[in-house]
N, C-alpha and C. Protein backbone atom coordinates (compact mmCIF):
# COMPACT_ATOMS: atom_id res chain seq x y z
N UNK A 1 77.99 203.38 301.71
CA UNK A 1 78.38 204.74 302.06
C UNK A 1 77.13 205.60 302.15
N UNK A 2 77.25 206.83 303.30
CA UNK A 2 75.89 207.30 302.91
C UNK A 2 76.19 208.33 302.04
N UNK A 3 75.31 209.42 301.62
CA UNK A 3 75.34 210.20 301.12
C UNK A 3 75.70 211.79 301.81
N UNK A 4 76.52 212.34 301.48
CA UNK A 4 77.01 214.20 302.33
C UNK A 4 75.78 214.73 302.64
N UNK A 5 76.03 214.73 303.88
CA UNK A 5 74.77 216.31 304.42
C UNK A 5 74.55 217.59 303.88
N UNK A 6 73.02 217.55 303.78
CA UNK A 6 73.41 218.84 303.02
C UNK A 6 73.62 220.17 303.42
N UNK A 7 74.63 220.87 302.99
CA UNK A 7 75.49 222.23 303.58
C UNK A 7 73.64 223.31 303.28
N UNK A 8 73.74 223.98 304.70
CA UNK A 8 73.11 225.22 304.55
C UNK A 8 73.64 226.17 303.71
N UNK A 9 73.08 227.18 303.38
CA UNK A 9 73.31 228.05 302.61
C UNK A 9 74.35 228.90 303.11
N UNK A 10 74.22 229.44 304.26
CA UNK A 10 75.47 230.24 304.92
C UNK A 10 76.47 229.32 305.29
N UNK A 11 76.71 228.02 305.24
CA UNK A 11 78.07 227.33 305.13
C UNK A 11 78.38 227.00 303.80
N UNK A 12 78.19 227.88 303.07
CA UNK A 12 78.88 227.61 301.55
C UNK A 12 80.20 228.18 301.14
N UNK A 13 81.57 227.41 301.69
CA UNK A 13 82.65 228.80 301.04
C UNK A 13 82.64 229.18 299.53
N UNK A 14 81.92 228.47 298.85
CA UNK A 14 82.67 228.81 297.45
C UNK A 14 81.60 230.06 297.19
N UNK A 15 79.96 230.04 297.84
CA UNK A 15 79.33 231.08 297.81
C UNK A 15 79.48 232.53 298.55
N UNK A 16 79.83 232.14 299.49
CA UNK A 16 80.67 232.82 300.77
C UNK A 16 81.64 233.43 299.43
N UNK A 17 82.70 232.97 298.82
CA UNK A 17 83.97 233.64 298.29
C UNK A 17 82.88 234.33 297.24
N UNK A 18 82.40 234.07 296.23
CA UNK A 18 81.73 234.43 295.05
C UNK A 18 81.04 235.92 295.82
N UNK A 19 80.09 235.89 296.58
CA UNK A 19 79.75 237.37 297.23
C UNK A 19 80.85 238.50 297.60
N UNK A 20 82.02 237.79 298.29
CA UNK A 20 83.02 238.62 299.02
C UNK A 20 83.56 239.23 297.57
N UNK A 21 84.08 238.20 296.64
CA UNK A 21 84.48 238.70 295.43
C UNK A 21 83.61 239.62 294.94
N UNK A 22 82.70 239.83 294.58
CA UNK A 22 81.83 240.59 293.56
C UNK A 22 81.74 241.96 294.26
N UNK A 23 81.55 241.50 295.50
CA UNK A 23 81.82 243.01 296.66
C UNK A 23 82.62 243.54 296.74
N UNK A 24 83.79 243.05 296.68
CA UNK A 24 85.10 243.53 296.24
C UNK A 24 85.43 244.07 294.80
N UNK A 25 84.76 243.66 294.34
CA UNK A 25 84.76 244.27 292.63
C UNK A 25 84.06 245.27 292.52
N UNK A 26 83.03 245.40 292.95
CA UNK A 26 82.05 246.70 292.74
C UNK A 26 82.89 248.03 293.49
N UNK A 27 83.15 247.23 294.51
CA UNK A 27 83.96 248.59 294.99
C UNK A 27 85.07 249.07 294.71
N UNK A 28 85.92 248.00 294.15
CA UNK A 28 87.16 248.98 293.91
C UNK A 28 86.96 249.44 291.93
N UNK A 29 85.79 249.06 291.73
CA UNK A 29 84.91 250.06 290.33
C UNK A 29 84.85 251.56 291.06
N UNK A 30 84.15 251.03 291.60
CA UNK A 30 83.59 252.82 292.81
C UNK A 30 84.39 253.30 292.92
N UNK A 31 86.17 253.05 293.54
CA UNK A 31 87.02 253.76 293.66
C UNK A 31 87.46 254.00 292.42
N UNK A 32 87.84 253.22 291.35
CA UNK A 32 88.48 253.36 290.43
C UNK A 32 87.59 255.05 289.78
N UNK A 33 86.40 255.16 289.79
CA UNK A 33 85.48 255.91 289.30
C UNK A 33 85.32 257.27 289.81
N UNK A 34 85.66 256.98 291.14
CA UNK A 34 86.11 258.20 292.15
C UNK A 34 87.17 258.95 291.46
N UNK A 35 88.73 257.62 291.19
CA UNK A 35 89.61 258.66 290.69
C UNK A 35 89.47 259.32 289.72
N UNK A 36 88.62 258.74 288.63
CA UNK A 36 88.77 259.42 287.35
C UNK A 36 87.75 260.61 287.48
N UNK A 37 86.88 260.37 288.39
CA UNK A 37 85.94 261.31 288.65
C UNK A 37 86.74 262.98 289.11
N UNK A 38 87.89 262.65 290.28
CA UNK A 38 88.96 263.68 291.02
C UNK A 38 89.82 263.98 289.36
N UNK A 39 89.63 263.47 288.41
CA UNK A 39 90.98 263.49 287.58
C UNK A 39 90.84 265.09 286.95
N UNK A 40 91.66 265.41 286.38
CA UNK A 40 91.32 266.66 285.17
C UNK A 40 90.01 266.48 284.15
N UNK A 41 90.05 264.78 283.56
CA UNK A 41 89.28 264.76 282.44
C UNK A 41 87.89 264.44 283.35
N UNK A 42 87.82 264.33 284.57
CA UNK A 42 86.35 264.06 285.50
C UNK A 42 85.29 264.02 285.15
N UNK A 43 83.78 263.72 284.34
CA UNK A 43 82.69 264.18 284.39
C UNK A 43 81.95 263.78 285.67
N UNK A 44 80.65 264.46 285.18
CA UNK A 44 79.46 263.86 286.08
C UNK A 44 79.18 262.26 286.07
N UNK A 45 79.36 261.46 284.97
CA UNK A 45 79.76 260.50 284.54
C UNK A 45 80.12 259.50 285.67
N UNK A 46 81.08 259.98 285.45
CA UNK A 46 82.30 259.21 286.25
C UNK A 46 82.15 259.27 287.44
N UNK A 47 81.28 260.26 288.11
CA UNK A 47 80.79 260.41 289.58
C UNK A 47 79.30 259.56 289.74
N UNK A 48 78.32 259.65 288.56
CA UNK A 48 77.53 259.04 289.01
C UNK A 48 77.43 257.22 289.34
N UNK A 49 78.80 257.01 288.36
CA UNK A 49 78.86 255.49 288.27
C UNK A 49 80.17 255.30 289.50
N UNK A 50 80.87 256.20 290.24
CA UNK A 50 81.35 256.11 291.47
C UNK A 50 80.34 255.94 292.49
N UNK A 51 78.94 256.31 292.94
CA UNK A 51 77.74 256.46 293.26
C UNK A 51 77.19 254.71 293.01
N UNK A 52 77.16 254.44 291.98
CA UNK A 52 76.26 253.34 291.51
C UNK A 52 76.75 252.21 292.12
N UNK A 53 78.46 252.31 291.80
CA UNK A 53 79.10 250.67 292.04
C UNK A 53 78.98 250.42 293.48
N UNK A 54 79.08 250.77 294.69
CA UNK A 54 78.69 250.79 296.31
C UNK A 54 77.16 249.96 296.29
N UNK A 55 76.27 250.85 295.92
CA UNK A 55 75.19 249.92 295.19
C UNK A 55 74.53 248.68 294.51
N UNK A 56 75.71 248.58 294.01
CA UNK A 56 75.92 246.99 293.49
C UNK A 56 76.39 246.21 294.23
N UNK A 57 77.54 246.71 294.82
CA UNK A 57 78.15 245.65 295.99
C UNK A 57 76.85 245.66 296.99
N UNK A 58 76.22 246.28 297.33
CA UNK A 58 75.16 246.25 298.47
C UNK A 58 74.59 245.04 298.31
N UNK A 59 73.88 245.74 297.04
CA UNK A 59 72.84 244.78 296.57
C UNK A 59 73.35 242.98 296.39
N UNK A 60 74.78 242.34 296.36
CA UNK A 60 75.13 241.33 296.31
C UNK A 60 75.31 240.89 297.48
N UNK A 61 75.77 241.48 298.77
CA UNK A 61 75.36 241.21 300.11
C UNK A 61 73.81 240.79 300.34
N UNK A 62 73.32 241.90 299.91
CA UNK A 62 71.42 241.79 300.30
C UNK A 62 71.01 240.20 299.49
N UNK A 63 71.31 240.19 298.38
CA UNK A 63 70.64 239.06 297.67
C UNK A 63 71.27 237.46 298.21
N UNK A 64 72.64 237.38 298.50
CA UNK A 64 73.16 236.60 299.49
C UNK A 64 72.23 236.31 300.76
N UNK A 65 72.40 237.41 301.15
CA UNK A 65 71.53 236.92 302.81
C UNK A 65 70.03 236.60 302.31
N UNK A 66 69.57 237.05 301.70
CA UNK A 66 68.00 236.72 301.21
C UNK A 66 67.74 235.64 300.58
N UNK A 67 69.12 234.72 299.34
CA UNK A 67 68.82 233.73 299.57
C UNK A 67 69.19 233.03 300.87
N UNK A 68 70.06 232.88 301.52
CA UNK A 68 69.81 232.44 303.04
C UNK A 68 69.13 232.27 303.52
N UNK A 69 68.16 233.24 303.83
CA UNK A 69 66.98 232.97 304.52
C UNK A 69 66.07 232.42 303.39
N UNK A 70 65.64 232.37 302.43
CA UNK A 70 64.91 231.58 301.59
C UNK A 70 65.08 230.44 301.53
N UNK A 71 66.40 229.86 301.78
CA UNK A 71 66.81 228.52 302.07
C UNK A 71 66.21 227.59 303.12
N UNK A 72 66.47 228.85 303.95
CA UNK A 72 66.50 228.45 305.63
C UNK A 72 65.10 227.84 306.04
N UNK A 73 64.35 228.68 305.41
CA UNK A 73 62.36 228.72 305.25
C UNK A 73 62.02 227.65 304.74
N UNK A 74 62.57 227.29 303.22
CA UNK A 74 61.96 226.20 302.72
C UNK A 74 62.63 224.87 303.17
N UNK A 75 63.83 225.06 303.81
CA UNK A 75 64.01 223.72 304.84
C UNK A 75 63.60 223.53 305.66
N UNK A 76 62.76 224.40 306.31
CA UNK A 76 62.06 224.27 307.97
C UNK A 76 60.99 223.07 307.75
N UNK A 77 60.88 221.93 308.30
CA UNK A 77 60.07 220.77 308.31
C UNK A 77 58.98 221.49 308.62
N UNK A 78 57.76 221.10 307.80
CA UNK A 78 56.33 221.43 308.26
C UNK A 78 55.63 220.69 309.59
N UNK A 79 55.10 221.25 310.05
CA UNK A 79 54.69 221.00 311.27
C UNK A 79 53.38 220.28 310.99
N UNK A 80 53.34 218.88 311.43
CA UNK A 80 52.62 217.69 311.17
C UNK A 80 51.31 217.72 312.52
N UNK A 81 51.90 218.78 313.44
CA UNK A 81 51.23 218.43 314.71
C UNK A 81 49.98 219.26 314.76
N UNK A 82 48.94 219.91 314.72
CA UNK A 82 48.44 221.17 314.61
C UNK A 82 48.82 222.06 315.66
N UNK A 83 48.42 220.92 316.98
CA UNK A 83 48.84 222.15 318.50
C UNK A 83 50.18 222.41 318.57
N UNK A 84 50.83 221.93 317.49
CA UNK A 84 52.35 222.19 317.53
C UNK A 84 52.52 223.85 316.97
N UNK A 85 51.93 223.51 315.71
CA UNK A 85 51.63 224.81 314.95
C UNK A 85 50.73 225.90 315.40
N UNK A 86 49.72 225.17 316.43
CA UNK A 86 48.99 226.18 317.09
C UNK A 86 49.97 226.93 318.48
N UNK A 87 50.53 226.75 319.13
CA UNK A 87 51.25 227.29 320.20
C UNK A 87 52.41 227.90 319.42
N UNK A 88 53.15 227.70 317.88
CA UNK A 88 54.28 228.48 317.33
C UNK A 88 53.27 229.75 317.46
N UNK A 89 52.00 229.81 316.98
CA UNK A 89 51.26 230.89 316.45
C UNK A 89 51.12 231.76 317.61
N UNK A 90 50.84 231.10 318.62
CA UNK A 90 50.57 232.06 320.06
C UNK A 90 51.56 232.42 320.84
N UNK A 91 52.82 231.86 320.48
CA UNK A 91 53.78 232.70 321.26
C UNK A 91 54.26 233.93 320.44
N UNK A 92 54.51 234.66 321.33
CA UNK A 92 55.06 236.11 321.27
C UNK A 92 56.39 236.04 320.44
N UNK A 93 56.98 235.07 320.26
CA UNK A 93 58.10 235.56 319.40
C UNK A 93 57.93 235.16 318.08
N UNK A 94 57.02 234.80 317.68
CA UNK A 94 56.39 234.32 316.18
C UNK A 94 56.83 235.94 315.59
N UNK A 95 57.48 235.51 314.39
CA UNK A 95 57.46 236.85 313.93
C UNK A 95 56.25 237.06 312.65
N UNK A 96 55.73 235.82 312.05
CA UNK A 96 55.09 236.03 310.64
C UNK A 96 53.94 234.88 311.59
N UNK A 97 52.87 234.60 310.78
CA UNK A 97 51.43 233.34 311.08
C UNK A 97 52.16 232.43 309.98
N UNK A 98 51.56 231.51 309.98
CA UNK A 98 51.76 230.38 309.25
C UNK A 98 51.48 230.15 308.34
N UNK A 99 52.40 229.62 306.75
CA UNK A 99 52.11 229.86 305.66
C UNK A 99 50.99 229.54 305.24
N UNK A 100 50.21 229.65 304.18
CA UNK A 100 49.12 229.10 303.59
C UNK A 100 49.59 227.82 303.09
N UNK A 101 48.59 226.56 302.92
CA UNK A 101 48.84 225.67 302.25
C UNK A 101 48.98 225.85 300.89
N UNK A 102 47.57 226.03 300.19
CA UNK A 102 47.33 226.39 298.93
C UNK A 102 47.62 227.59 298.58
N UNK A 103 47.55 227.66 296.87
CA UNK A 103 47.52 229.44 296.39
C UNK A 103 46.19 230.28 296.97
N UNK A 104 46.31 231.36 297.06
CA UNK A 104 44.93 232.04 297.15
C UNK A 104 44.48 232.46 295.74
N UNK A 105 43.37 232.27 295.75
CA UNK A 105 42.37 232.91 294.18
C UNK A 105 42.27 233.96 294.43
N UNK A 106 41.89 234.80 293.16
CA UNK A 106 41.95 235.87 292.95
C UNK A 106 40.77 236.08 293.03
N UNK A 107 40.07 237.56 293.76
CA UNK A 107 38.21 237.22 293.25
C UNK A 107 37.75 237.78 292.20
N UNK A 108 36.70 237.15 291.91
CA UNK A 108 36.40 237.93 290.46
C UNK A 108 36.26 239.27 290.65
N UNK A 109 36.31 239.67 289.43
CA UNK A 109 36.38 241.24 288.62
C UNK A 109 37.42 242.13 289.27
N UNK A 110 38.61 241.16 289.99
CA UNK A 110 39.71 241.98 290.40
C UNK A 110 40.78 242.62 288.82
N UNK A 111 40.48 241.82 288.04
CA UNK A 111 41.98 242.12 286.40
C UNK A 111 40.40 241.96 285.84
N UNK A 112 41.01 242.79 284.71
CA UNK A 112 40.14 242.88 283.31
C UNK A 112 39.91 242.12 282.83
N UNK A 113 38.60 242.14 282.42
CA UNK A 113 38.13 240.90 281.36
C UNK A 113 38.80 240.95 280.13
N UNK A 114 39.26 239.75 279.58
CA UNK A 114 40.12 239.86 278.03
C UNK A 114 38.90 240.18 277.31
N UNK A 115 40.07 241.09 276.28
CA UNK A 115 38.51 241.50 275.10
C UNK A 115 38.80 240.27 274.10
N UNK A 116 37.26 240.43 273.50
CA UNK A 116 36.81 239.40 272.69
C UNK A 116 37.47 239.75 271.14
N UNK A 117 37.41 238.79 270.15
CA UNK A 117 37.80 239.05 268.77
C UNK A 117 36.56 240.04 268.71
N UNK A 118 36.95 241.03 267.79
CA UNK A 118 35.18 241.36 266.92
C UNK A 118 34.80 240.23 265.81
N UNK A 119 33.72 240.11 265.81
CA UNK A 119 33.45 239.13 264.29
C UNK A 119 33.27 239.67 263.14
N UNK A 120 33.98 240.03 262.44
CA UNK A 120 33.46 241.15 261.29
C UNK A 120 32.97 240.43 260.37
N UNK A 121 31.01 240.41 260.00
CA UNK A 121 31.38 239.90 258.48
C UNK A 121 31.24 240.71 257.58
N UNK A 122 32.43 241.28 256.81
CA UNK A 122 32.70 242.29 255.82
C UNK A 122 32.36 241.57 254.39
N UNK A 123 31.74 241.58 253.79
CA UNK A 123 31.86 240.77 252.41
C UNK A 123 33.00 241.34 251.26
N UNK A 124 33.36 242.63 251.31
CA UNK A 124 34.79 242.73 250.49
C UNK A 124 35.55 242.23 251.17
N UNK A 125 35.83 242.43 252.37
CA UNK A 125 36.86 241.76 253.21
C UNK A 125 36.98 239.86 253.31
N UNK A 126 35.80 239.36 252.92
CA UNK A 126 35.64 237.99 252.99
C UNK A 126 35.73 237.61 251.44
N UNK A 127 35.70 238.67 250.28
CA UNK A 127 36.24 238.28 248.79
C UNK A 127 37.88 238.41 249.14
N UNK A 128 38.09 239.54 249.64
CA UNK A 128 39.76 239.74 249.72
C UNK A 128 40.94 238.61 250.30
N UNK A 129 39.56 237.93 251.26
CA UNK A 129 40.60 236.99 251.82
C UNK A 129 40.64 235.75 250.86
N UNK A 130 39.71 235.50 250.05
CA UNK A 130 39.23 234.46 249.30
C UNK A 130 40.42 234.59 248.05
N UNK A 131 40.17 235.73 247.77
CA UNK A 131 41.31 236.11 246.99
C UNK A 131 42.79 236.04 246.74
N UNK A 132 43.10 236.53 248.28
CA UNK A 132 44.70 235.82 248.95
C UNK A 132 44.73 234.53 249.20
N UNK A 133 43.85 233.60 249.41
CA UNK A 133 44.15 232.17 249.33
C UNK A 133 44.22 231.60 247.82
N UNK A 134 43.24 231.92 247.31
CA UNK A 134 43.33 231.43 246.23
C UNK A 134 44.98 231.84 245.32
N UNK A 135 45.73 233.04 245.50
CA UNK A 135 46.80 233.42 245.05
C UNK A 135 48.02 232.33 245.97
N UNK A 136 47.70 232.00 247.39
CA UNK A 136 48.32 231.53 248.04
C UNK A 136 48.90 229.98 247.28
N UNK A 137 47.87 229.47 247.33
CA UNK A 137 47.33 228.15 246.39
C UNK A 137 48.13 228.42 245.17
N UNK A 138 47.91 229.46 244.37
CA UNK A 138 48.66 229.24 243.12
C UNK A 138 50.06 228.95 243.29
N UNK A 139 50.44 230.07 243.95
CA UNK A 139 51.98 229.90 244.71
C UNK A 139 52.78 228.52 245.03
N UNK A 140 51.99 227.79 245.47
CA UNK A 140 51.93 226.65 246.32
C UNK A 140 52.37 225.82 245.43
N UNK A 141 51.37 225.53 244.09
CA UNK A 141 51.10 225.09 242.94
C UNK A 141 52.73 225.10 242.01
N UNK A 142 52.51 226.46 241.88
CA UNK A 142 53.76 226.68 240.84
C UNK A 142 55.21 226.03 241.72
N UNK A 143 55.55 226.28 243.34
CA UNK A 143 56.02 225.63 243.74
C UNK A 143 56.62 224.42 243.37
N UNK A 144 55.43 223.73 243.65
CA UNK A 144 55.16 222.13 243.26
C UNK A 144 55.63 221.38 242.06
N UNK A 145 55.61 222.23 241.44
CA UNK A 145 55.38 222.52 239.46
C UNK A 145 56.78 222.46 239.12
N UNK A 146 57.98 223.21 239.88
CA UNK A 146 59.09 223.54 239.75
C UNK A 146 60.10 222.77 239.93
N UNK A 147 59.54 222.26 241.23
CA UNK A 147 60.07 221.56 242.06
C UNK A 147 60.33 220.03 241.17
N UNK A 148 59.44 219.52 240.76
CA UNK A 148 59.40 218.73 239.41
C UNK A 148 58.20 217.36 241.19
N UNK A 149 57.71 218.01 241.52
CA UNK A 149 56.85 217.10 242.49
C UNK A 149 55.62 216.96 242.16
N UNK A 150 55.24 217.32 240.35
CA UNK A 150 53.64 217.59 240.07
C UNK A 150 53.42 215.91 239.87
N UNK A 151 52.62 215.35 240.58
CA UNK A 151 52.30 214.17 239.94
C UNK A 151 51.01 214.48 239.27
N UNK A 152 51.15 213.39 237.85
CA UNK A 152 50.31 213.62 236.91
C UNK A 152 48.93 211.97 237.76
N UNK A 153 47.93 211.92 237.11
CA UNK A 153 47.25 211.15 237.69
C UNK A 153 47.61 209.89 236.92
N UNK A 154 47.46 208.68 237.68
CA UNK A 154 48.08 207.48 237.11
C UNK A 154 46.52 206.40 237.26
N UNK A 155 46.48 205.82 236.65
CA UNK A 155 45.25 204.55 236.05
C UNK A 155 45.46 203.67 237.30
N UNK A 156 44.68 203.18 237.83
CA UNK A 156 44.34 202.19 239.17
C UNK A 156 44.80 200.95 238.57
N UNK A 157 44.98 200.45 237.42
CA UNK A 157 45.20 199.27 236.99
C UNK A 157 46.68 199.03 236.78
C-alpha cells in the first residue's frame, strides 16, 4: 500500500472548521458584549471587549492564512538548477529574491558586549565566605551525625 498524500494546508477541513469555529465564537462574544454594553447595567467595559472580540476573530483568519502560506513556502522544492533560479529572479513577477542558504552573522559590535564578573579580592569578604563554609560543613556534619550515617574509622585488618 502506499502511503496518503500529503493534504496542503488550505485542504484541511478539520482546520478549515477549527478557524470558522473560533471566528464564530469571537464574534458572537462581540455581540453578546454589544448587548450588555446597550443594556441598563452597560459599562465602558463591556464596549471595549465588544471592540476587542472582532479582533480576535480577525486575527484567527490572519494566522490561518499565514500559516498557509508558510506551508506553501516551505514545500516549494528548491531549485537544483541555478539558471532555473536565475530566470525565477529576472522575471517580473518574482515577488521576493531568493532565500538565503545559510543564517546571516551578525557584525561585530552590533549587541553589547556581556559584562564581565568583577574579581573582588576583599579579605573580610574572603574570611566571611570561609566562614559560611565552614558553618556549612558543620551542618552537613551534624546531618550525618543524626542521621546515624557517622562511620567511625575501622582497622584495615
Amino acid at each position: 500500500m502506499s502511503a496518503s498524500p500529503r493534504r496542503s494546508a488550505h485542504n484541511r477541513p478539520a482546520l478549515i472548521a477549527l478557524v470558522i469555529v473560533a471566528a464564530l465564537g469571537c464574534l458572537g462574544l462581540a455581540w453578546w458584549q454589544w448587548e450588555r454594553y446597550e443594556s441598563a447595567t452597560g459599562t465602558a467595559q463591556n464596549l471595549g471587549y465588544a471592540l476587542q472580540w472582532p479582533l480576535f476573530a480577525g486575527f484567527a483568519v490572519f494566522a490561518y492564512f499565514r500559516f498557509v502560506r508558510l506551508e506553501r513556502e516551505a514545500g516549494e522544492p528548491e531549485e537544483k538548477n541555478e539558471s532555473a533560479a536565475a530566470s525565477r529572479r529576472d522575471a517580473p513577477t518574482a515577488k521576493r529574491a531568493a532565500k538565503p542558504i545559510a543564517p546571516t552573522e551578525l557584525p561585530a559590535g552590533l549587541l553589547p558586549e556581556r559584562p564581565k564578573a568583577v574579581r573582588d579580592d576583599d579579605p573580610v569578604l574572603a574570611e566571611y565566605n570561609r566562614y559560611l563554609a565552614a558553618l556549612h560543613a558543620d551542618d552537613i556534619e551534624e546531618q550525618v551525625r543524626t542521621a546515624g550515617l557517622h562511620t567511625r574509622e575501622r582497622s584495615a585488618g
